[in-house]
C-alpha atoms as a PDB file:
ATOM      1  CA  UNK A   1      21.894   1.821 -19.416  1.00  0.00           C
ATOM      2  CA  UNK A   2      19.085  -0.128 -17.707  1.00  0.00           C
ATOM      3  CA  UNK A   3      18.168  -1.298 -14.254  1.00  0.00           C
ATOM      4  CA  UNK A   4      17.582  -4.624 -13.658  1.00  0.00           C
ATOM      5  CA  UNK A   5      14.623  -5.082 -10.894  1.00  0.00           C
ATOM      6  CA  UNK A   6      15.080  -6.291  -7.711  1.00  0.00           C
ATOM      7  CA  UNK A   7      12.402 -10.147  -7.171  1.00  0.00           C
ATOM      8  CA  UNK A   8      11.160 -10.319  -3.834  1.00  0.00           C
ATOM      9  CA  UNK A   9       9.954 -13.942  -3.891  1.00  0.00           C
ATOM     10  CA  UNK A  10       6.364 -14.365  -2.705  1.00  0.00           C
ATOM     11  CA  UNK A  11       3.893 -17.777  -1.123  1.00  0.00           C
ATOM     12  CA  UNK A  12       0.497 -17.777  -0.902  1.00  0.00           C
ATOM     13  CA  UNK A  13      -1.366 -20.979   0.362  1.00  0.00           C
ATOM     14  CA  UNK A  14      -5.179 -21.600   0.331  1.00  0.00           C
ATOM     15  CA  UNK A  15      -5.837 -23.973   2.679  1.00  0.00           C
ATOM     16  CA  UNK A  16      -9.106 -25.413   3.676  1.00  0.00           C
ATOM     17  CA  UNK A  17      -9.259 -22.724   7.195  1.00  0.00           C
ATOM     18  CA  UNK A  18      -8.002 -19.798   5.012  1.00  0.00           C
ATOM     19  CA  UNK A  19      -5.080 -17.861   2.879  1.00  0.00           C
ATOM     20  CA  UNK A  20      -1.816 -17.262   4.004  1.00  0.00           C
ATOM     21  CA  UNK A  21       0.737 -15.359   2.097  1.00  0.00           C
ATOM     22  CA  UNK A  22       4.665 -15.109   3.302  1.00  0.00           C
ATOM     23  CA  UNK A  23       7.302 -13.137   1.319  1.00  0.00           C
ATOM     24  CA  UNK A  24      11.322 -13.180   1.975  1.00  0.00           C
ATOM     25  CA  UNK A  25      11.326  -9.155   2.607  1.00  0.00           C
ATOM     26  CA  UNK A  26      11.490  -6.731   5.549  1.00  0.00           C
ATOM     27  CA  UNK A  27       8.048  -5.365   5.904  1.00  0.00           C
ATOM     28  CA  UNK A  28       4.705  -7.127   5.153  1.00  0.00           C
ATOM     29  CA  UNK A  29       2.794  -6.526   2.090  1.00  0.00           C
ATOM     30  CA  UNK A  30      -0.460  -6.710   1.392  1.00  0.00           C
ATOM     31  CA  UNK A  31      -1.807  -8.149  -2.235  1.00  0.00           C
ATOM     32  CA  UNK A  32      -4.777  -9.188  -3.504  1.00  0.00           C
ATOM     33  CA  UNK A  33      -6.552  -8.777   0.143  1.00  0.00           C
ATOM     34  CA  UNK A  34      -3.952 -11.060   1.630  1.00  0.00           C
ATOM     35  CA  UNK A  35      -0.877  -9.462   3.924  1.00  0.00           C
ATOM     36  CA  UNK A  36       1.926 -11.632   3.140  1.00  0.00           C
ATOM     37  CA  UNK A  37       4.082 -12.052   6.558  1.00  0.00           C
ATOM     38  CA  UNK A  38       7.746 -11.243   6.021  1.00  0.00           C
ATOM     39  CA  UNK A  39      10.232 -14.402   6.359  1.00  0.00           C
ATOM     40  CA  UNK A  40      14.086 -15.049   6.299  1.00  0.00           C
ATOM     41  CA  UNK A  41      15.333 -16.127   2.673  1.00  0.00           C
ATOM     42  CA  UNK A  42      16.258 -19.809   4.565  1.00  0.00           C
ATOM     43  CA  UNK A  43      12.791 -20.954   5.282  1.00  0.00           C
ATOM     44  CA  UNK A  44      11.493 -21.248   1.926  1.00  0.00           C
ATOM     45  CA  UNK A  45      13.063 -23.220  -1.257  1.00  0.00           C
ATOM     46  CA  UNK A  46      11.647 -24.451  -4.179  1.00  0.00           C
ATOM     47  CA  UNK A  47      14.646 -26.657  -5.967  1.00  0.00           C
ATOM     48  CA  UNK A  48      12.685 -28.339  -8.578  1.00  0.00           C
ATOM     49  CA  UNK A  49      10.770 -24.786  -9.904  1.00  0.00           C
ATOM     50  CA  UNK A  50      11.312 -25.085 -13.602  1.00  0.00           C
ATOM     51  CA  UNK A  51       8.432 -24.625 -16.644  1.00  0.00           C
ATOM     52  CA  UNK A  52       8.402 -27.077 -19.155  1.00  0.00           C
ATOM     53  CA  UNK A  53       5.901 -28.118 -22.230  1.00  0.00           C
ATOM     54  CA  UNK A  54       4.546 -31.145 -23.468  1.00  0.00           C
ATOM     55  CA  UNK A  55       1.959 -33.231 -22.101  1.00  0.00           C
ATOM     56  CA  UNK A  56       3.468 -33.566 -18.777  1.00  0.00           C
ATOM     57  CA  UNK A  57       1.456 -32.215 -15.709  1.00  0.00           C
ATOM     58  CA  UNK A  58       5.284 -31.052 -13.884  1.00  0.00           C
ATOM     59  CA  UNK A  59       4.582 -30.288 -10.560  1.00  0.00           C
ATOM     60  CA  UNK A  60       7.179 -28.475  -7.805  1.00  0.00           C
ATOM     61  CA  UNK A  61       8.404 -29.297  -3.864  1.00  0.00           C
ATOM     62  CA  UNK A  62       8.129 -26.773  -1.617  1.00  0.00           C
ATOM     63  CA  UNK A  63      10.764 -27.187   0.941  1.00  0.00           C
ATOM     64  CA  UNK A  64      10.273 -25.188   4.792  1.00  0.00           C
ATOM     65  CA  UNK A  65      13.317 -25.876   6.524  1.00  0.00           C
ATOM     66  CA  UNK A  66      12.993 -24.952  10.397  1.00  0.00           C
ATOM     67  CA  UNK A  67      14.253 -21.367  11.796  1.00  0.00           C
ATOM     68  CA  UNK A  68      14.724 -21.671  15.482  1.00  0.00           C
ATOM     69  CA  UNK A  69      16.401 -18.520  16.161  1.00  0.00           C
ATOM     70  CA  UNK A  70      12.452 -17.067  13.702  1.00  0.00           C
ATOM     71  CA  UNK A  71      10.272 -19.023  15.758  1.00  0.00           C
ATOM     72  CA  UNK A  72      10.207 -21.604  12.833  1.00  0.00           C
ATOM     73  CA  UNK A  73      10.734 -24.969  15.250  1.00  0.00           C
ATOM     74  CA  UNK A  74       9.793 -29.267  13.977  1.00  0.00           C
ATOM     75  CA  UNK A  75       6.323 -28.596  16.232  1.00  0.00           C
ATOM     76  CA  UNK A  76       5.484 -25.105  14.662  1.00  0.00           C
ATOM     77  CA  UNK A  77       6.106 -27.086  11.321  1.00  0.00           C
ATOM     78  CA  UNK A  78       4.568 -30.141  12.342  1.00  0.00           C
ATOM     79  CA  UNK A  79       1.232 -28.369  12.971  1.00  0.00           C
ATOM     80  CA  UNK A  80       0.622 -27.794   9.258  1.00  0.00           C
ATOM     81  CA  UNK A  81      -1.043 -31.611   9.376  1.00  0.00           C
ATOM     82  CA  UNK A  82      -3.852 -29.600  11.594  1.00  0.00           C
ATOM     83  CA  UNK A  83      -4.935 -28.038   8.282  1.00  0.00           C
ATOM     84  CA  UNK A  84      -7.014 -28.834   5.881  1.00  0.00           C
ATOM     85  CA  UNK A  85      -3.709 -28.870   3.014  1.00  0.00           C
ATOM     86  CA  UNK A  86      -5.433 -31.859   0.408  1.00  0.00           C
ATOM     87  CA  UNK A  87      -5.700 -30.650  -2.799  1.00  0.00           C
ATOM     88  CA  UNK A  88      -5.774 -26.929  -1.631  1.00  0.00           C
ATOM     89  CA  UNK A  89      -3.584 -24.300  -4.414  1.00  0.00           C
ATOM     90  CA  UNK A  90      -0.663 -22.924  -3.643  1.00  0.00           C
ATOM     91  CA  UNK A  91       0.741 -20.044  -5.566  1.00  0.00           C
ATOM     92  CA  UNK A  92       4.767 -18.829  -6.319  1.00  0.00           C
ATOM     93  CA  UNK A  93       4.562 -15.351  -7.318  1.00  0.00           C
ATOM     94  CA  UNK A  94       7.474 -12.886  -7.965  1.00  0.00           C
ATOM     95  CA  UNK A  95       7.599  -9.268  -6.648  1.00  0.00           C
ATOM     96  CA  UNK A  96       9.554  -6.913  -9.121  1.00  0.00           C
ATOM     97  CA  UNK A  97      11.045  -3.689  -7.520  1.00  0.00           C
ATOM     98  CA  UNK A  98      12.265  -1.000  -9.233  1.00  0.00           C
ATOM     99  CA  UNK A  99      15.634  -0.786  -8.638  1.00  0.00           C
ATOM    100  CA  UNK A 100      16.196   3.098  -8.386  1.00  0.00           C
ATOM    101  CA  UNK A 101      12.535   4.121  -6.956  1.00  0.00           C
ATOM    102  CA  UNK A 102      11.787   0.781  -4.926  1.00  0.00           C
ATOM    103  CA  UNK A 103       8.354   0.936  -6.451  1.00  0.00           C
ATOM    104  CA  UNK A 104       6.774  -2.125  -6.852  1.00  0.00           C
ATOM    105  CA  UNK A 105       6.801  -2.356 -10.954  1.00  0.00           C
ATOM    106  CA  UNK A 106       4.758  -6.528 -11.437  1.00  0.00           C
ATOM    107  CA  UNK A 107       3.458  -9.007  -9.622  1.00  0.00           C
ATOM    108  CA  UNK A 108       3.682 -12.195 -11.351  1.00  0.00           C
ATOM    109  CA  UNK A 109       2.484 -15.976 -10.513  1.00  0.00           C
ATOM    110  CA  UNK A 110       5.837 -18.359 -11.518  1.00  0.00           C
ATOM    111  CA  UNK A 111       3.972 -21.328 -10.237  1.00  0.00           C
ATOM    112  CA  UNK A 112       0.265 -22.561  -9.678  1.00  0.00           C
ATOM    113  CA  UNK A 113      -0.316 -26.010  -7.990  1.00  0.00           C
ATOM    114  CA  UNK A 114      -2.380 -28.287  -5.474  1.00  0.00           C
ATOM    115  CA  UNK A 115      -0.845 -29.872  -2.602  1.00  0.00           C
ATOM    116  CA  UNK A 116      -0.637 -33.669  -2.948  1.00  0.00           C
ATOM    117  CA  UNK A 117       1.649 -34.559  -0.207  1.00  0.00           C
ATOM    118  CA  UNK A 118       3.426 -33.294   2.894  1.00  0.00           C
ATOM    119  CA  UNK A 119       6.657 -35.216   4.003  1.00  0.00           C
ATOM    120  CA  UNK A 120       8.343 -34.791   7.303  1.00  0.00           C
ATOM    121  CA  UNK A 121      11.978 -35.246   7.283  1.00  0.00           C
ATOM    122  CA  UNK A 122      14.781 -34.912   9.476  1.00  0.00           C
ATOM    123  CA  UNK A 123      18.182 -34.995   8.250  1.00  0.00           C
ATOM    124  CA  UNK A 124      21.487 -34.194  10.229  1.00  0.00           C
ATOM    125  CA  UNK A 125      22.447 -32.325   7.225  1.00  0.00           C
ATOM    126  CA  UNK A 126      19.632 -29.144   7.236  1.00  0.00           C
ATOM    127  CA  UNK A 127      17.412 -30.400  10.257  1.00  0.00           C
ATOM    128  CA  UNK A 128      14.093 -30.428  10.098  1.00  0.00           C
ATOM    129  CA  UNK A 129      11.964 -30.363   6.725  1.00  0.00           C
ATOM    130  CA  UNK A 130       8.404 -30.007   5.671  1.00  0.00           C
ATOM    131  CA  UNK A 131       8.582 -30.877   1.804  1.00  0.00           C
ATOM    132  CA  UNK A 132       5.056 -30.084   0.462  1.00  0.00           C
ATOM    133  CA  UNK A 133       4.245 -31.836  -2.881  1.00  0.00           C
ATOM    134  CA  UNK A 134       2.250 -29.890  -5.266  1.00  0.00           C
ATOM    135  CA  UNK A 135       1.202 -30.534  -8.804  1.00  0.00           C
ATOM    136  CA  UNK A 136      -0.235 -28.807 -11.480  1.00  0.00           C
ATOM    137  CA  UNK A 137      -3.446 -29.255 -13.274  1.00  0.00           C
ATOM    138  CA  UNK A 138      -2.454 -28.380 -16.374  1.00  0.00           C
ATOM    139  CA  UNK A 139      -3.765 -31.722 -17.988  1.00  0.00           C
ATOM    140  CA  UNK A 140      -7.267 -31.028 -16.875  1.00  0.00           C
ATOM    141  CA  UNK A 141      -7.233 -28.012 -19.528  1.00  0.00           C
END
C-alpha cells in the first residue's frame, strides 16, 4: 500500500535588502542558504494558485492576513512598503515529507513570480490584509 507525503508549504521573497523564506511548520529549515522562519498555517494564502497554458502570463495573490496573538499586527504588515518589493521574485515551493520516516523526500517550486503590487485592506470580515500581486514572466520566454 503506499504513503502519501506529507507538503509543508514553503515562501521565499527576494526583495531589494535581501531573501526571506517562511514555511507553515514547527521548526525552521534551512534551503538553498536561506532559513525559512516557521509560521502559523493562517498567515499565508494563495487562493488564485492554479497552472494553466496558453499564451497567458497567469500570475497569483499572495494574501498575509494579520496574527496578533504571532506578532503578525496592520504595522508589522504595513512595514513591507519600507522594502524595496518592485519587481523583486517571489517563489511558492512545496516541502514533501515522508510520511513514515519524516525525511524530507522533494523540494519543488509550484510558483515563480515578480511582485507588481501590494494592496492594503481592511475588512471586518478577516481584518487586516496585505495582498501582494505577482506575475509571471512566462511571456518573456
Amino acid at each position: 500500500m503506499a504513503t502519501r507525503n506529507k507538503i509543508r508549504g514553503m515562501i521565499r521573497f527576494d526583495l531589494g535588502e535581501g531573501s526571506w523564506g517562511f514555511i507553515r511548520a514547527r521548526a525552521p529549515y534551512t534551503y538553498q542558504g536561506i532559513t525559512y522562519t516557521p509560521v502559523p498555517d493562517a498567515l499565508f494564502s494563495v487562493p488564485d494558485l492554479e497552472s494553466g497554458t496558453g499564451t497567458s502570463a497567469r500570475g497569483f495573490t499572495l494574501l498575509v492576513s494579520e496574527s496578533p496573538a504571532e506578532g503578525v499586527t496592520p504595522d508589522v504588515l504595513r512595514q513591507i512598503e519600507n522594502y524595496t518589493y518592485r519587481d523583486r521574485p517571489v517563489t511558492i515551493y512545496d516541502m514533501l515529507i515522508h510520511p513514515d520516516t519524516n525525511a524530507v523526500t522533494e523540494i519543488e517550486a509550484v510558483a515563480r513570480g515578480y511582485i507588481v503590487s501590494i494592496k492594503h485592506r481592511r475588512r471586518v470580515s478577516d481584518g487586516y490584509t496585505v495582498a501582494i500581486e505577482c506575475k509571471t514572466r512566462s511571456l518573456d520566454y
